[in-house]
Protein backbone atom coordinates (compact mmCIF):
# COMPACT_ATOMS: atom_id res chain seq x y z
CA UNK A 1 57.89 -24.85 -27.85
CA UNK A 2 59.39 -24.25 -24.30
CA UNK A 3 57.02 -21.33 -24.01
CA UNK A 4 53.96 -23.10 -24.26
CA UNK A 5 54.68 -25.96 -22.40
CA UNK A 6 56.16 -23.72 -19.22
CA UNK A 7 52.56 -23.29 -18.24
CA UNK A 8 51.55 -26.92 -18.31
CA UNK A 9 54.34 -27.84 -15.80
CA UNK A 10 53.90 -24.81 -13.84
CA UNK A 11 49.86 -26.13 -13.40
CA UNK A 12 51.40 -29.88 -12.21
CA UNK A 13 53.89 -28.06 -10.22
CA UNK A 14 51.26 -25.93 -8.56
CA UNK A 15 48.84 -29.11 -8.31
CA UNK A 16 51.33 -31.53 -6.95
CA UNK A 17 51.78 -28.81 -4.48
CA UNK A 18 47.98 -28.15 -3.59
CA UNK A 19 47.71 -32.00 -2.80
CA UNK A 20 50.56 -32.22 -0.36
CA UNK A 21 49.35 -29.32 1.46
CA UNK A 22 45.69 -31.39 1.41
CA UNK A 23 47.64 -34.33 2.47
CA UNK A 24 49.12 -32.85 5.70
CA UNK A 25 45.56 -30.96 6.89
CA UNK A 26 44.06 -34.69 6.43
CA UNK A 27 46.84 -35.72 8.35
CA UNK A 28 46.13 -33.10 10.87
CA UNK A 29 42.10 -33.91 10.94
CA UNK A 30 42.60 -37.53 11.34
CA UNK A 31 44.69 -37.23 14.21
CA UNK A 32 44.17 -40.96 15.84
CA UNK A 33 42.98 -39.56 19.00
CA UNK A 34 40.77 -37.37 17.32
CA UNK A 35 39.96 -33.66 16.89
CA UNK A 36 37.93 -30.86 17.38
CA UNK A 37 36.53 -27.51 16.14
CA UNK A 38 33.70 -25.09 16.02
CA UNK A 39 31.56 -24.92 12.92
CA UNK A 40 29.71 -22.53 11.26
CA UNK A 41 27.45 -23.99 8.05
CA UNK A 42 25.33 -22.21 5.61
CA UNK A 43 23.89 -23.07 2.40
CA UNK A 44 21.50 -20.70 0.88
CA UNK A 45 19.06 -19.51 3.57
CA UNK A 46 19.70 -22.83 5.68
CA UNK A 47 22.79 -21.85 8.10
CA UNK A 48 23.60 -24.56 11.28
CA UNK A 49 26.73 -23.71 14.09
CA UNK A 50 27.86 -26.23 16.39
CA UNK A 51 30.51 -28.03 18.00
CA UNK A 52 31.92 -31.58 16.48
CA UNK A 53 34.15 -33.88 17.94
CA UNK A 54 35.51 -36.55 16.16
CA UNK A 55 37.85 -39.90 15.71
CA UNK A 56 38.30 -41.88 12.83
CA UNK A 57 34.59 -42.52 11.70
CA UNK A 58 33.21 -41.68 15.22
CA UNK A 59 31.62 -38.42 15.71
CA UNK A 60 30.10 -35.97 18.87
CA UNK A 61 28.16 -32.98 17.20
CA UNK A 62 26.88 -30.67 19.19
CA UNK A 63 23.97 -27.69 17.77
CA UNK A 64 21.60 -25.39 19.15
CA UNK A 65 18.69 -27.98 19.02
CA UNK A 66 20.58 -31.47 19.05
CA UNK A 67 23.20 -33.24 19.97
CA UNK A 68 24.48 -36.11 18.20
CA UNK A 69 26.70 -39.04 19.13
CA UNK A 70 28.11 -41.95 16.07
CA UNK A 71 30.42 -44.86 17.90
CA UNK A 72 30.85 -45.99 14.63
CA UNK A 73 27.50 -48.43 15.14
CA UNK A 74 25.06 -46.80 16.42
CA UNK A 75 23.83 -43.44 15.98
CA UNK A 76 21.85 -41.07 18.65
CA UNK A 77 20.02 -38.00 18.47
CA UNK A 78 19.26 -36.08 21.62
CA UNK A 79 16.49 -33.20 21.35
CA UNK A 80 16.90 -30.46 23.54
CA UNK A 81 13.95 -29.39 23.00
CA UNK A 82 11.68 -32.19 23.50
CA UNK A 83 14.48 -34.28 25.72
CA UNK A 84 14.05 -37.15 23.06
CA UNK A 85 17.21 -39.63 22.45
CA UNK A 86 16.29 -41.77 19.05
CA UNK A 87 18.85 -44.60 18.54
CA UNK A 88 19.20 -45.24 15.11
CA UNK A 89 21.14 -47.41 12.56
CA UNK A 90 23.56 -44.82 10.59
CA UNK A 91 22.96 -43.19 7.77
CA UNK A 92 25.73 -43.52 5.68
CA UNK A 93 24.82 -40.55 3.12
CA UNK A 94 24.16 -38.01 5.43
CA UNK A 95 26.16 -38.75 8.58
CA UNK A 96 29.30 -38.10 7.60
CA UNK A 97 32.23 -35.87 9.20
CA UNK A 98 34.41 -33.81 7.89
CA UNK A 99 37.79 -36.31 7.71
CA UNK A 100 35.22 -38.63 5.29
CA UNK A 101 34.42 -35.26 3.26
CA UNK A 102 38.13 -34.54 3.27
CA UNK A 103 38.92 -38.63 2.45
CA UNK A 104 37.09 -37.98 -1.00
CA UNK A 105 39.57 -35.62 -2.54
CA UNK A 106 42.30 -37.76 -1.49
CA UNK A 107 42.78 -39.04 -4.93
CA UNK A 108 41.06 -39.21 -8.61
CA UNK A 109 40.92 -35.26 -8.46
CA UNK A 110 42.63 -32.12 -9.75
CA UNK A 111 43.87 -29.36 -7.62
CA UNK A 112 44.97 -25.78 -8.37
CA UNK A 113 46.20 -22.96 -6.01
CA UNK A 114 46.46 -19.69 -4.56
CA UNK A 115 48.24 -17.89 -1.94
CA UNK A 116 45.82 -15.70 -0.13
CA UNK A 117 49.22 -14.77 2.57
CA UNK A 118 48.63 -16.56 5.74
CA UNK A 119 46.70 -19.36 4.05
CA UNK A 120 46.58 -21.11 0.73
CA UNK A 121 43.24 -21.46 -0.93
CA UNK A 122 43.51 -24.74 -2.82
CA UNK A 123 40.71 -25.63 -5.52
CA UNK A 124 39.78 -29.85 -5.73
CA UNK A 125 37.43 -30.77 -9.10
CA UNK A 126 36.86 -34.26 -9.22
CA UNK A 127 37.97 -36.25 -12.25
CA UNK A 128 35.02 -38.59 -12.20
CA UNK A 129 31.67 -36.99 -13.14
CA UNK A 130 30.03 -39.98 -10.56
CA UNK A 131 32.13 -38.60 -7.97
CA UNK A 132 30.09 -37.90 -4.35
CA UNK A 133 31.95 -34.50 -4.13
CA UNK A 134 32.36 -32.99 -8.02
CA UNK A 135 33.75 -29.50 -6.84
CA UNK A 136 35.42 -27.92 -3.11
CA UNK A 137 37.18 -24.73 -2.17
CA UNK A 138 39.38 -25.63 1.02
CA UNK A 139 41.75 -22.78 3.07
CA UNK A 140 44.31 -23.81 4.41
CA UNK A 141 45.95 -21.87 7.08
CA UNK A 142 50.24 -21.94 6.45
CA UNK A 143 50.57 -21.60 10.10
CA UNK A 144 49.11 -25.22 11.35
CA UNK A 145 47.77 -26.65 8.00
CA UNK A 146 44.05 -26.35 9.91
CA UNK A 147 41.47 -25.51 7.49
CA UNK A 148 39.79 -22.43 8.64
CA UNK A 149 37.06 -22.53 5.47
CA UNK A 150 35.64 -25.57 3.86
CA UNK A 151 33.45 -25.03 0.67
CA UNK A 152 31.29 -27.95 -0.82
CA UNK A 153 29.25 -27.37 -4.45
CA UNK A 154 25.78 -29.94 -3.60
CA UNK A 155 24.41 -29.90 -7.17
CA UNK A 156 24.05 -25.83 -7.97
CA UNK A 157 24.67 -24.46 -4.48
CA UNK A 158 27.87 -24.26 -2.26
CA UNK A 159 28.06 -25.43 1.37
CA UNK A 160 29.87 -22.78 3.53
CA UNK A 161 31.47 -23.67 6.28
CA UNK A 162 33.83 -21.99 8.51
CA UNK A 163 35.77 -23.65 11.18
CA UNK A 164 37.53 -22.58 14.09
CA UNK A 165 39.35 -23.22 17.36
CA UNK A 166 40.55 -26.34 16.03
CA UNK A 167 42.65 -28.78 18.43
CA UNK A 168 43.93 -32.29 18.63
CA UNK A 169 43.58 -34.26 21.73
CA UNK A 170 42.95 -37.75 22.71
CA UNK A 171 39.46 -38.64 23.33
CA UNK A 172 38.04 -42.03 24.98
CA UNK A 173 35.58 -43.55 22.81
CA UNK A 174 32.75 -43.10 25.51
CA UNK A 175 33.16 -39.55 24.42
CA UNK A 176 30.96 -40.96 21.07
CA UNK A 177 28.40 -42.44 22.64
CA UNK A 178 24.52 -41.76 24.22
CA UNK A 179 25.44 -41.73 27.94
CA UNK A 180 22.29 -42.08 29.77
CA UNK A 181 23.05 -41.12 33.17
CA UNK A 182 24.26 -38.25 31.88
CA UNK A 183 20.62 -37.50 30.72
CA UNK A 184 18.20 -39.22 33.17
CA UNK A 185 15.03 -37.68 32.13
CA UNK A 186 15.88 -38.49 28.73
CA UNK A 187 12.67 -40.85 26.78
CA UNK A 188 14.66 -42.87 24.51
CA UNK A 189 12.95 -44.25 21.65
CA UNK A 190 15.26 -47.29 19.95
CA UNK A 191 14.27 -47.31 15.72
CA UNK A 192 16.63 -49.69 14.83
C-alpha cells in the first residue's frame, strides 16, 4: 500500500514545490516599483519583440511599429509609422501584462516540475475548464527566480515568449503615460 501511494505524495511534494517557486518569480515581477525586460513573442507565423515596462497594472511597451503607454486609465498607442497617438479606454482582454498573466495561476491550478539544471521548468493546468489561461509552461531561472521563457496554450496553439535582461527598478508613474512634448509632431486622435 506504501508503494502506491509514494507516488501520489511525491506529485504534491513536487507541486507544492512548483508553486512556491511561482510564488517568488511573481514576487519578483511585481516588484512595487516595477520591472522590466525584453520580449520576444511568437505564435504560429505571428512573432512580435519589444521592450515592456511595467508597475502594478501600469504598462510602457515598446515594438518595432508602436509604442504603448497604460496609467492604469487610459491607454495610448503611438504609430511610428504614421506618428499617430490614439487615446483609448482599455481593453481589458487584450491589454494585459505579464504580472496579470502570471496573477492567473496564482491559485485554482495544478503544477508539476522539472529540473532542466540552471532553471526549473514548472507546468500550471488550470483546475477550472472556464479558466482565462487553461494550460502554461513557465522557466524559471534558479539563479534570480526571473522567468527566462513564458509559454501560453490560446485555444490549440502556444504563445512563445522569451524574456530577457530582466531588472527591477523604481519607475515614476509619468514613465506610463502619453507625454506629448516628448512627441510634438504627434496628431492625437482621442476615441474615448
Amino acid at each position: 500500500m506504501l508503494l502506491l501511494l509514494s507516488p501520489i505524495a511525491a506529485e504534491a511534494q513536487d507541486g507544492s514545490a512548483a508553486h512556491s517557486i511561482l510564488l517568488k518569480t511573481l514576487a519578483l515581477i511585481q516588484n512595487p516599483g516595477g520591472a522590466q525586460m525584453d520580449y520576444h513573442l511568437r505564435v504560429a507565423f505571428y512573432t512580435k519583440q519589444g521592450h515592456i515596462i511595467f508597475k502594478g497594472e501600469k504598462f510602457r511597451r515598446e515594438s518595432k511599429k508602436t509604442i504603448d503607454w497604460f496609467d492604469g486609465n487610459t491607454f495610448w498607442t503611438l504609430s511610428k509609422s504614421s506618428n499617430v497617438c490614439k487615446i483609448q479606454r482599455p481593453k481589458k482582454h487584450t491589454d494585459q501584462n505579464l504580472a496579470s498573466m502570471m496573477n492567473s495561476i496564482h491559485s485554482g491550478c495544478t503544477y508539476t516540475m522539472k529540473d532542466q539544471g540552471a532553471a526549473w521548468r514548472i507546468r500550471i493546468k488550470a483546475k477550472a475548464s472556464s479558466a482565462k489561461i487553461r494550460e502554461a509552461e513557465v522557466l524559471v531561472s534558479k539563479a534570480n527566480y526571473a522567468p527566462p521563457q513564458l509559454r501560453v496554450k490560446l485555444g490549440l496553439l502556444w504563445a512563445n515568449i522569451t524574456l530577457s535582461n530582466f531588472d527591477t527598478d523604481s519607475f515614476s508613474d509619468h514613465t506610463f503615460q502619453f507625454d506629448p512634448h516628448k512627441y510634438p509632431n504627434a496628431k492625437i486622435v482621442d476615441k474615448r
